[in-house]
Protein backbone atom coordinates (compact mmCIF):
# COMPACT_ATOMS: atom_id res chain seq x y z
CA UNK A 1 -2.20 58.93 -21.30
CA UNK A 2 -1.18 55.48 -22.10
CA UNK A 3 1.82 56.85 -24.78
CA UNK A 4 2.76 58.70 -21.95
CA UNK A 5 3.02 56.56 -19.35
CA UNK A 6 4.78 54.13 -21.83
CA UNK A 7 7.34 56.69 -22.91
CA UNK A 8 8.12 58.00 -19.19
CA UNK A 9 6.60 61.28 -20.06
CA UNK A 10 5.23 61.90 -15.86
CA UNK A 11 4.84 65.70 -16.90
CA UNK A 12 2.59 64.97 -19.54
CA UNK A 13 0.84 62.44 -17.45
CA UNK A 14 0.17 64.77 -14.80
CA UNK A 15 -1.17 67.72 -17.56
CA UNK A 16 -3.25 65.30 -18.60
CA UNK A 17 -4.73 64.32 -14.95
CA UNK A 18 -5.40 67.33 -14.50
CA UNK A 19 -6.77 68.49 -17.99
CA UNK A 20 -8.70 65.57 -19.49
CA UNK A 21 -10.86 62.36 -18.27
CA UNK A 22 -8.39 59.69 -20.19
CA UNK A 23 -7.40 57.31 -18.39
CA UNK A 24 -7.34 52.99 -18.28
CA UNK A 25 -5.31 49.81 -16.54
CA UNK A 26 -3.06 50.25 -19.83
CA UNK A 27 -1.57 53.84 -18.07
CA UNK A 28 0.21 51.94 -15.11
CA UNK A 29 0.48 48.25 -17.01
CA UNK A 30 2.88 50.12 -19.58
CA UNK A 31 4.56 52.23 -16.96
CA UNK A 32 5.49 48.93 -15.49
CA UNK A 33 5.97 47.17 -18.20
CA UNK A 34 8.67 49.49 -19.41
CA UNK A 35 10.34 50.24 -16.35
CA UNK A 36 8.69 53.62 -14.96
CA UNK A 37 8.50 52.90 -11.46
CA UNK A 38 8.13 57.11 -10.39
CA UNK A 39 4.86 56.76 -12.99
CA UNK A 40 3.62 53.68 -11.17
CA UNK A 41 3.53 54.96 -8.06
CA UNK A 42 1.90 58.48 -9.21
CA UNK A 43 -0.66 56.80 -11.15
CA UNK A 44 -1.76 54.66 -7.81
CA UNK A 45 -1.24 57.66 -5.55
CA UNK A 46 -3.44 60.36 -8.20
CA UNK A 47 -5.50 57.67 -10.33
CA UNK A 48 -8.42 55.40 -9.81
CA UNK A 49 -7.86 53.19 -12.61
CA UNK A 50 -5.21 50.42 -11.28
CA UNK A 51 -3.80 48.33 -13.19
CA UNK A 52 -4.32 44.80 -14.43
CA UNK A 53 -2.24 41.26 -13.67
CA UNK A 54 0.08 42.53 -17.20
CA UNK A 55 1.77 44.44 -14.86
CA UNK A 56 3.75 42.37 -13.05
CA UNK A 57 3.62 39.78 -15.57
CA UNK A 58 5.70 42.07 -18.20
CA UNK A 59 7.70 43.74 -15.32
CA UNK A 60 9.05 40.68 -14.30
CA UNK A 61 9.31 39.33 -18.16
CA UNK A 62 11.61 42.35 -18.61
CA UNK A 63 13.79 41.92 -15.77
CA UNK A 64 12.13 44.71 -13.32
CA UNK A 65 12.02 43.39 -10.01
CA UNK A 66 11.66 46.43 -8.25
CA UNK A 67 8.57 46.93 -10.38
CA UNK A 68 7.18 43.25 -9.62
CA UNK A 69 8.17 43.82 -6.04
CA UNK A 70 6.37 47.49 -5.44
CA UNK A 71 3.48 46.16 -7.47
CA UNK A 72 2.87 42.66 -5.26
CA UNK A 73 3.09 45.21 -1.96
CA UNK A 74 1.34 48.48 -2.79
CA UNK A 75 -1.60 46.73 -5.67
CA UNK A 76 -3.63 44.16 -5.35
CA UNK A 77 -4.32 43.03 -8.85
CA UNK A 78 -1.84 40.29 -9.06
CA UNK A 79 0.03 38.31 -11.94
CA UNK A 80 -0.57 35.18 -13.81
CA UNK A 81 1.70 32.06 -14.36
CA UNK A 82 3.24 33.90 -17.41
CA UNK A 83 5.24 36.25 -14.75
CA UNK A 84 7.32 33.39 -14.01
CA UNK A 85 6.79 31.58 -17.66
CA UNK A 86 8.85 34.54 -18.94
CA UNK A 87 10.44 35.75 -16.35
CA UNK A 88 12.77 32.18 -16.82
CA UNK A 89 12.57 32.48 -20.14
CA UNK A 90 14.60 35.53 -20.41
CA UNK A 91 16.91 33.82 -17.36
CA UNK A 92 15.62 36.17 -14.72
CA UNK A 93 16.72 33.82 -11.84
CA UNK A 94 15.97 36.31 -8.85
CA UNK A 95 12.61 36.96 -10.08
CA UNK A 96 11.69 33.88 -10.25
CA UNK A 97 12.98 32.79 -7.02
CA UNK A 98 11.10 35.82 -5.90
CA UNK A 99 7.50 34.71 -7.51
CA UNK A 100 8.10 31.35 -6.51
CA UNK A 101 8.47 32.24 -2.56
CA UNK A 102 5.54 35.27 -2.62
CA UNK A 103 3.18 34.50 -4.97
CA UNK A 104 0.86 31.19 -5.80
CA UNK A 105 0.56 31.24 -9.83
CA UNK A 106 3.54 29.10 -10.33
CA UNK A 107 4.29 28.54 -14.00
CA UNK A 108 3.25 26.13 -16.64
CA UNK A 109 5.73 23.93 -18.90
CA UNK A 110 6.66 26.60 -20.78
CA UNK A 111 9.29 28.39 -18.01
CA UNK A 112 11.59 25.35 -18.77
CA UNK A 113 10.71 24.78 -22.21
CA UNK A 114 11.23 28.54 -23.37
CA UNK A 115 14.11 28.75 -20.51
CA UNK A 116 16.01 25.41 -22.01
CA UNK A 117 15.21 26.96 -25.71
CA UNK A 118 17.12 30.33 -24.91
CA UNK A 119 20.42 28.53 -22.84
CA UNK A 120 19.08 29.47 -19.53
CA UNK A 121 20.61 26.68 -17.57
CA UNK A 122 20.88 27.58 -13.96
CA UNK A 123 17.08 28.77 -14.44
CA UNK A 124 16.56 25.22 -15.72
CA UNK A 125 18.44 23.42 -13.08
CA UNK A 126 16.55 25.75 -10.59
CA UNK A 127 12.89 25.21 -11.64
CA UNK A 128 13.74 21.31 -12.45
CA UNK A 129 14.77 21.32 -8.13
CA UNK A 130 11.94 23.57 -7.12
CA UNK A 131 9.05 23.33 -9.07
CA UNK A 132 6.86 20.17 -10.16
CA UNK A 133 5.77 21.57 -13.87
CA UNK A 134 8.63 19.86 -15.37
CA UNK A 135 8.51 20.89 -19.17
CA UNK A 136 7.89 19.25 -22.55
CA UNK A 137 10.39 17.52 -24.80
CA UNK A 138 9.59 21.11 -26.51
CA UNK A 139 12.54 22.26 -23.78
CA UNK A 140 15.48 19.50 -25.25
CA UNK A 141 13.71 20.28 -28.73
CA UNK A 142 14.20 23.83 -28.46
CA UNK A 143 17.37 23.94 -26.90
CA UNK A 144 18.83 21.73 -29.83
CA UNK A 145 17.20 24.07 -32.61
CA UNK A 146 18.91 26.75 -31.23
CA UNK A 147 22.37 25.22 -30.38
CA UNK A 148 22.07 25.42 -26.55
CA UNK A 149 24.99 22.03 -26.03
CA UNK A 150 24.94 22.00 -22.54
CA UNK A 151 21.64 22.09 -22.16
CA UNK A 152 21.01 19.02 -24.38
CA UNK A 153 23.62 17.79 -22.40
CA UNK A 154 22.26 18.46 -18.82
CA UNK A 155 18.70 17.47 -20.15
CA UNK A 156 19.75 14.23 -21.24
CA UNK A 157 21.60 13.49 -18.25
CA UNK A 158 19.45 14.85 -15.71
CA UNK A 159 15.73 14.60 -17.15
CA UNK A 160 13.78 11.99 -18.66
CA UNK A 161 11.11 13.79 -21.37
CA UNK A 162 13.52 13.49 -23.95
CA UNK A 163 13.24 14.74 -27.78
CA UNK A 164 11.78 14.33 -30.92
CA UNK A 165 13.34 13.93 -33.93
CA UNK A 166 12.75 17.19 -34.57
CA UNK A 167 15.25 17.98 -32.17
CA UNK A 168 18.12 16.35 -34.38
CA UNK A 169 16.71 17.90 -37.79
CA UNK A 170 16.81 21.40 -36.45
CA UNK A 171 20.09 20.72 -34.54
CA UNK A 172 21.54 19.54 -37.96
């Protein structure tokens, strides 16, 4: 059932309700996690099994907000501080404006650090004026490695962590 549900396959789902026992928290976490929303809902409307916190946490990593959102109202499992970790890493700025105002998990370090890393910079600027994390000098490190210039820029200007040298050897 889990192939299924990851492959958007609701017909073969539903055979398989209805023909089998199968069935686990991976059936709706990969449904969600790849952007199934019809499969989400069947599974909580036909199923027992739920889901687990990977849910949201990959829907919103992928950019799925409808999925994040249905999830937080209709489920009760939750997500984890890697929702929002991701979700700025891949510079998903309205989902993490959305975790930020209806959920409590925050994030750690790593939503700036990965966020800087991959040129995210209004999802830096937004989690530097709305969240207390802050990040690592991982963030300026990572941004330089991977030739994000106005990052470095806004970081050293606006931040004080700083770098390592590692930050000018991979820049280089």
């Amino acid at each position: 059932m889990t192939e299924a549900t990851r492959n958007g396959h609701l017909d073969i789902v539903k055979w398989l309700h209805e023909n089998t026992s199968e069935g686990s928290t991976y059936a709706m976490d990969e449904a969600a996690e790849n952007n199934h929303l019809d499969i989400v809902k069947w599974l909580h409307h036909n199923r027992s099994e739920g889901c687990s916190t990977f849910a949201i946490d990959t829907a919103a990593e992928n950019g799925y907000l409808d999925i994040v959102k249905w999830l937080s109202i209709n489920r009760n499992e939750g997500c984890t501080a890697r929702a929002m970790d991701m979700a700025a890493s891949g510079g998903r700025l309205e989902i993490v404006k959305w975790l930020h105002f209806n959920w409590n998990e925050g994030c750690t370090t790593d939503a700036m650090d990965f966020a800087a890393r991959n040129g995210k910079l209004e999802v830096v600027k937004w989690l530097s004026a709305n969240r207390s994390e802050g990040c690592t000098v991982a963030a300026m490190d990572g941004a330089a490695e991977y030739g994000q210039l106005d990052v470095v820029k806004w970081f050293h200007t606006n931040r004080s962590e700083g770098c390592t040298v590692t930050a000018m050897n991979d820049a280089a």
